[in-house]
N, C-alpha and C. Protein backbone atom coordinates (compact mmCIF):
# COMPACT_ATOMS: atom_id res chain seq x y z
N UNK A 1 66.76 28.68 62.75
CA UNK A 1 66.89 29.26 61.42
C UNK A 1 68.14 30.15 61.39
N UNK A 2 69.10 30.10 60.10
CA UNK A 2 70.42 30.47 60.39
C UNK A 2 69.81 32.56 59.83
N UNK A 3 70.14 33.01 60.98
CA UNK A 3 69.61 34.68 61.06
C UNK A 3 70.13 35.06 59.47
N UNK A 4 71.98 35.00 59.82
CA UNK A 4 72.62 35.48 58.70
C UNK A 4 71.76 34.99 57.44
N UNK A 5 71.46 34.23 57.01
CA UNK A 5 71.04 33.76 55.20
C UNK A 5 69.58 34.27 55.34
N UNK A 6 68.75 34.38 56.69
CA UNK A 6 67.61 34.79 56.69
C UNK A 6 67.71 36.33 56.06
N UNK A 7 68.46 37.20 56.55
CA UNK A 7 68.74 38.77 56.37
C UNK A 7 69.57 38.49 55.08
N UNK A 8 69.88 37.93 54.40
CA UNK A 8 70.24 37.70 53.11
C UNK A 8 69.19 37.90 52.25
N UNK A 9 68.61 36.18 52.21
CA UNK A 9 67.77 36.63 51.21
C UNK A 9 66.39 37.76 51.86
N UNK A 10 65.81 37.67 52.95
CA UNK A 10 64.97 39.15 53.20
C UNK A 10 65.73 40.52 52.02
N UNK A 11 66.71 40.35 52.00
CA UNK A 11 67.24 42.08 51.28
C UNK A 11 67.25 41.43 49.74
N UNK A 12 67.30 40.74 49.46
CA UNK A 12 66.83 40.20 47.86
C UNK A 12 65.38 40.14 47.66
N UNK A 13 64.60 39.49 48.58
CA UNK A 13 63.29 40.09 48.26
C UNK A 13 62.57 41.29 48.61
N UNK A 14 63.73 42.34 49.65
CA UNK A 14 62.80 43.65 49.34
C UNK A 14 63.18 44.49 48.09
N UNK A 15 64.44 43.66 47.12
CA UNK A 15 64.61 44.35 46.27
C UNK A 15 63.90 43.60 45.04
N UNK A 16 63.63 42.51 44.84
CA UNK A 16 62.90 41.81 43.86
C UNK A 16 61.37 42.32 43.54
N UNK A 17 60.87 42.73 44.94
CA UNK A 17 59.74 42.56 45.54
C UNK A 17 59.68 44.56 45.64
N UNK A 18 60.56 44.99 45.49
CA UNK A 18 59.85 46.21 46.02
C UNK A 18 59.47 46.59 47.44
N UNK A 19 59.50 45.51 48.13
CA UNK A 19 58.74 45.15 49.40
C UNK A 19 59.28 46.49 50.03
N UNK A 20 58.28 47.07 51.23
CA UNK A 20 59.58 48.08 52.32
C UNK A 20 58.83 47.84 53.61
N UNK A 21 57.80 46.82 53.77
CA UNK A 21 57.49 46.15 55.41
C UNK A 21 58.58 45.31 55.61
N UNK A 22 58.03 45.47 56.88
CA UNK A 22 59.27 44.23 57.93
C UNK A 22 59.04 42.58 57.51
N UNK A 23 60.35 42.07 57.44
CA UNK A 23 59.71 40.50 56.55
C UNK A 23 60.46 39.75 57.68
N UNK A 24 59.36 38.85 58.42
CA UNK A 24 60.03 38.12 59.67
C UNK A 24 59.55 36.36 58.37
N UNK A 25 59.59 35.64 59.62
CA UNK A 25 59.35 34.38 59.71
C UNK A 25 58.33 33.99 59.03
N UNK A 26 56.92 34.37 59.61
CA UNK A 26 55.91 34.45 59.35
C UNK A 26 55.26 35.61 58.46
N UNK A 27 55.71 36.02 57.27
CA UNK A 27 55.17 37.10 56.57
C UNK A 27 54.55 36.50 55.08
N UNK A 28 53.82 36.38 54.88
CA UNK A 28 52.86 35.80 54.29
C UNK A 28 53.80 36.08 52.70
N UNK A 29 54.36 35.46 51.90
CA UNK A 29 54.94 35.76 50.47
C UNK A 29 53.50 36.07 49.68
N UNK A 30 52.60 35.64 49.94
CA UNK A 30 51.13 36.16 49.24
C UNK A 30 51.39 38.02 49.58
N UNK A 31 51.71 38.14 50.61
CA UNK A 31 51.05 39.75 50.98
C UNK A 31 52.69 40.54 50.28
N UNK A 32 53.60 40.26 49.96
CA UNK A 32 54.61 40.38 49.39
C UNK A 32 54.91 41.01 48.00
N UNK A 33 53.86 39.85 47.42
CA UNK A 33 53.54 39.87 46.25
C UNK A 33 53.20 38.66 45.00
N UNK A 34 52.28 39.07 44.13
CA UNK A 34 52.66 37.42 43.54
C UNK A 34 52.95 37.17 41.59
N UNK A 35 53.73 38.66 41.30
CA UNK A 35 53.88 38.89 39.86
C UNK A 35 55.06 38.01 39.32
N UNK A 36 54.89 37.35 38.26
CA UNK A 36 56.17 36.32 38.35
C UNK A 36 57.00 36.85 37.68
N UNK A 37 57.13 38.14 37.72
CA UNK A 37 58.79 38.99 37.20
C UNK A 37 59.13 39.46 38.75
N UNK A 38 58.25 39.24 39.69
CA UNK A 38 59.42 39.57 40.75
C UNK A 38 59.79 38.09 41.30
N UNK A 39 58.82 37.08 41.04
CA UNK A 39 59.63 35.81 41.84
C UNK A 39 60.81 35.04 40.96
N UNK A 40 60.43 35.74 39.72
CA UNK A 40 62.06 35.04 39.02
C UNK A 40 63.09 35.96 39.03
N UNK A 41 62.69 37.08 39.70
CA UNK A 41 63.87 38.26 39.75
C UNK A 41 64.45 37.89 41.21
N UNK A 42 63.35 37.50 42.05
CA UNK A 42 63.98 36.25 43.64
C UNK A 42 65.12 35.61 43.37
N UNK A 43 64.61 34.37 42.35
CA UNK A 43 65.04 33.15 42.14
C UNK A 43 66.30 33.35 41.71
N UNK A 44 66.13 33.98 40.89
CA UNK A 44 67.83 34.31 40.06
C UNK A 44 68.69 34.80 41.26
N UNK A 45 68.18 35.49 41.86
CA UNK A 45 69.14 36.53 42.61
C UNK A 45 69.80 35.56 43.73
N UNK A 46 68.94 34.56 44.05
CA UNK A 46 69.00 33.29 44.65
C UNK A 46 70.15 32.39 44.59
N UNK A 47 69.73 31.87 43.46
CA UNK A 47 71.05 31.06 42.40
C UNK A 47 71.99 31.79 42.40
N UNK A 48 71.97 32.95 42.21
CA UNK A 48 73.19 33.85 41.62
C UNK A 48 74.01 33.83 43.37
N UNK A 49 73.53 34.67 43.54
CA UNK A 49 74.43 34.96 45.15
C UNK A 49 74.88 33.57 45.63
N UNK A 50 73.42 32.88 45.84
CA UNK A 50 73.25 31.99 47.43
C UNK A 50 73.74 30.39 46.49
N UNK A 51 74.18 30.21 45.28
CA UNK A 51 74.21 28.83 44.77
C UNK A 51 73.05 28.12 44.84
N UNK A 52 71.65 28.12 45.13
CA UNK A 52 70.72 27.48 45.49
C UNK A 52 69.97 27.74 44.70
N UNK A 53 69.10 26.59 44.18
CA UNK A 53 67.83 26.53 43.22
C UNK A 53 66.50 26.35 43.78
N UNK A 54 65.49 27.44 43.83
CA UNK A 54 64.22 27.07 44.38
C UNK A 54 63.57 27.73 43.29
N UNK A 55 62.93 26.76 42.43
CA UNK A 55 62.26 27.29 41.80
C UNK A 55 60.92 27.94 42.12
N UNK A 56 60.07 28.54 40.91
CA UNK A 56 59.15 29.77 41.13
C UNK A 56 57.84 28.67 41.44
N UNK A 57 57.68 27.59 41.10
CA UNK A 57 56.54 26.85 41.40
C UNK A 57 56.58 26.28 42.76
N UNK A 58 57.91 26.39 43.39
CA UNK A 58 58.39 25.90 44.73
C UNK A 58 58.22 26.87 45.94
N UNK A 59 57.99 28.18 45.29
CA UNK A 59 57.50 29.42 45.88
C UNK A 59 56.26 29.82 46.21
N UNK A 60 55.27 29.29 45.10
CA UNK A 60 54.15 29.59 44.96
C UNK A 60 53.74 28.71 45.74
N UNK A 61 54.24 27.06 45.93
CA UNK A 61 53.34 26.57 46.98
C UNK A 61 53.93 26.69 48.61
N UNK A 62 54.93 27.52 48.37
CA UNK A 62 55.45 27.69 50.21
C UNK A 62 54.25 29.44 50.65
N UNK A 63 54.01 29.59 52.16
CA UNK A 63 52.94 30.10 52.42
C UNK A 63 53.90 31.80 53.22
N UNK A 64 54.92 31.29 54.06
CA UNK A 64 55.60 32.00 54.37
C UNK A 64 57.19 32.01 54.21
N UNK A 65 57.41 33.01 54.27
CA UNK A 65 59.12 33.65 54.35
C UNK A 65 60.41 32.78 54.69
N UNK A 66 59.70 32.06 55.95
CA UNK A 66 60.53 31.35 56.42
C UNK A 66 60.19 29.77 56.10
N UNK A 67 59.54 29.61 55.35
CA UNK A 67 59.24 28.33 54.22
C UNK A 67 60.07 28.76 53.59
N UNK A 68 60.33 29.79 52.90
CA UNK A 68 61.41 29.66 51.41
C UNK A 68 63.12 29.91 52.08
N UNK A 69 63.26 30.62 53.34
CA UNK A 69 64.28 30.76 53.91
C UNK A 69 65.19 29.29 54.21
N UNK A 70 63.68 28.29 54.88
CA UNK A 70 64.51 26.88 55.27
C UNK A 70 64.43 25.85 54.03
N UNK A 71 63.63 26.55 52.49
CA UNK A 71 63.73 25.42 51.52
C UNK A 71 65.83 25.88 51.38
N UNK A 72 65.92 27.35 51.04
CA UNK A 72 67.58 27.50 50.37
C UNK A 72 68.22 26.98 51.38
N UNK A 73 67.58 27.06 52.97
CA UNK A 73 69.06 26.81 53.56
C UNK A 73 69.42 24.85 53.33
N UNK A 74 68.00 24.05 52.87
CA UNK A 74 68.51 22.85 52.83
C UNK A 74 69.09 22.53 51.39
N UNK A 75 68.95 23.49 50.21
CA UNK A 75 69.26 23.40 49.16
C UNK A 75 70.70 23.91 49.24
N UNK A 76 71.65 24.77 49.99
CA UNK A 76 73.09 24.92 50.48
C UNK A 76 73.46 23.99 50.71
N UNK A 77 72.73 23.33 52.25
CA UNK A 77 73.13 22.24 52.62
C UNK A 77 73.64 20.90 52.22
N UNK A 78 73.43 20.47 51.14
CA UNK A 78 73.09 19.55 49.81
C UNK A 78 74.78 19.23 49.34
């Protein structure tokens, strides 16, 4: 998993999210949060920075962090 884009978006979702725990690999996006003004405040921030589209229904069915970390990095990849 590429660290750099991991510590990317991690600092977009502790700001989307409010979040201020440690967000590894395995951090449950359920325990995160699940209000959909912070996952489209994600998403955008997403698109905006990272060029990548994951939408909010694409979120809701990934379980952890590093599910949505390796959906953008294959949506870069593209």
């Amino acid at each position: 998993m590429n660290e750099e884009l991991f510590d990317q978006i991690a600092g977009y979702a502790r700001i989307a999210y409010g979040y201020e725990g440690e967000i590894t690999a395995d951090t449950l996006l359920s325990d995160m949060g699940t209000k959909s003004m912070e996952m489209i405040a994600l998403t955008s921030t997403i698109e905006n920075e990272l060029d990548a589209e994951v939408t909010i229904h694409e979120i809701m069915t990934m379980k952890t962090f590093g599910e949505l970390v390796e959906r953008v990095a294959e949506e870069i990849d593209e």
